[in-house]
Protein backbone atom coordinates (compact mmCIF):
# COMPACT_ATOMS: atom_id res chain seq x y z
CA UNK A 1 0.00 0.00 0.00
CA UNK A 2 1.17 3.52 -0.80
CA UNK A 3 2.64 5.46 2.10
CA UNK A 4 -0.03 8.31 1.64
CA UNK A 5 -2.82 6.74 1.37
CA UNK A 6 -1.60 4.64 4.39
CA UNK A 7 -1.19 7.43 6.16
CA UNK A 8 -4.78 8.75 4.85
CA UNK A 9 -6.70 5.84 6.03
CA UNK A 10 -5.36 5.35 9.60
CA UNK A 11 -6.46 9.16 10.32
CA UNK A 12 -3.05 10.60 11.16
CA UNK A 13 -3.20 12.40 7.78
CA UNK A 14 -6.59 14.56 7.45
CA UNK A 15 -5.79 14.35 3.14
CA UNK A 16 -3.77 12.20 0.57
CA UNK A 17 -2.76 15.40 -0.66
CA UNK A 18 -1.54 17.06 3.03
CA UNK A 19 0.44 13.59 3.19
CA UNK A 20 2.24 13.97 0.06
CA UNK A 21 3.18 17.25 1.15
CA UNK A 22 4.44 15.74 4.54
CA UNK A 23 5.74 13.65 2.53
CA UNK A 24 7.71 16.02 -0.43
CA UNK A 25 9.36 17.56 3.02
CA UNK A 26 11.75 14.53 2.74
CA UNK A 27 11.56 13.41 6.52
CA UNK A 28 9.96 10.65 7.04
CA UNK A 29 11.43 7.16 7.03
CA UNK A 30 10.51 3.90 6.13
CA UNK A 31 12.13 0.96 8.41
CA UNK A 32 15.20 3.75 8.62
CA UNK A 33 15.31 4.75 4.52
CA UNK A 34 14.10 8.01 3.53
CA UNK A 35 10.95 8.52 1.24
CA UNK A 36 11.42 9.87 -1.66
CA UNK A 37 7.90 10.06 -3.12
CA UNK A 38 4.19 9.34 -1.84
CA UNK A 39 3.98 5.88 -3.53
CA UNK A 40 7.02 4.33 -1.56
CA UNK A 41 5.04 0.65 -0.25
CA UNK A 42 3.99 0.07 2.95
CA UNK A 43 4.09 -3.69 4.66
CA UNK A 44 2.66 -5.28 7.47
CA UNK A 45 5.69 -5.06 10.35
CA UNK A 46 7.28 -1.73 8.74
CA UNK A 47 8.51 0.94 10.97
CA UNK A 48 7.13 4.70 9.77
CA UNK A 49 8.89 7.56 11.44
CA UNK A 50 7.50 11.21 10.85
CA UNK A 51 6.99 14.59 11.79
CA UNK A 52 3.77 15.18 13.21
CA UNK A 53 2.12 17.91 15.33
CA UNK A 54 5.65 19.48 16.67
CA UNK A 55 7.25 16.00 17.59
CA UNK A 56 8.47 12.79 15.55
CA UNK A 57 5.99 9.61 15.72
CA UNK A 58 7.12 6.08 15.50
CA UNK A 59 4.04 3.55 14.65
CA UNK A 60 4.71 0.05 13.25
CA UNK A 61 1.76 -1.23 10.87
CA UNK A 62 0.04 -4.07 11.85
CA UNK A 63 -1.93 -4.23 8.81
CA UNK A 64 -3.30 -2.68 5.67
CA UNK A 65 -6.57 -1.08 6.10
CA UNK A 66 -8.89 -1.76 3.22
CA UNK A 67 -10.85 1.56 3.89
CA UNK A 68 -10.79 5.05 5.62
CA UNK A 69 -12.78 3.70 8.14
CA UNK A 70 -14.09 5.11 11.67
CA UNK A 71 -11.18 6.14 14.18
CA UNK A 72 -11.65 2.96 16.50
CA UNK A 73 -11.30 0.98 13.46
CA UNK A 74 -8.18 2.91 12.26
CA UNK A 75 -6.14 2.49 15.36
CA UNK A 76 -6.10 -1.08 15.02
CA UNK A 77 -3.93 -0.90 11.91
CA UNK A 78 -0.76 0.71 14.11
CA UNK A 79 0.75 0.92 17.38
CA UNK A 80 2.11 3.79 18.67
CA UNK A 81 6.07 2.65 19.09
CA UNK A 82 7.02 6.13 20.89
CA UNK A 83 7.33 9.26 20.02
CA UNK A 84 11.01 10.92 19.19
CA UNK A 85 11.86 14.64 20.42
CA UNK A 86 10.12 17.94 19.08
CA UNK A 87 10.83 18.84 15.62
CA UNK A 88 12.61 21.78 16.73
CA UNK A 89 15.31 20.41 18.82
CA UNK A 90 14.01 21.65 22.14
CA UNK A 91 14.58 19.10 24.89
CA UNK A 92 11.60 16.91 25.66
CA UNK A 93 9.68 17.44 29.07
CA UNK A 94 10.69 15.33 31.98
């Protein structure tokens, strides 16, 4: 599955076209390697860091969604691995 519509469907993303603009920004990773473009594939057991909200996310799919479907139903498709530092290098609260 395409990383934007991936994205898309499990409600992190409110639009395929705000994720390939998350995307275009050239920081988010797949299992460690960069994406280049919006149609990089997505797997069951991949590793998606991005920027989100201020801070980096870490989720690992647990499977492909066939749908956007209703948010309960969405966050069964990920889990949350942790999230990184803010995206603007200031130090994390303790």
């Amino acid at each position: 599955m395409r990383i934007d519509r991936f994205l898309f469907f499990i409600r992190l993303i409110k639009s395929r076209t705000q994720a390939q603009a998350l995307l275009a920004e050239g920081r988010t990773r797949i299992d460690g390697k960069r994406v280049d473009k919006p149609s990089e594939e997505v797997a069951v057991g991949s590793v998606i860091a991005l920027p989100l909200r201020g801070r980096v996310r870490v989720i690992r799919v647990l499977c492909l969604p066939a749908r956007r479907g209703p948010p309960a139903e969405a966050r069964l498709a990920f889990e949350e691995i942790g999230e990184g530092p803010p995206v603007d290098g200031t130090p994390a609260p303790q």
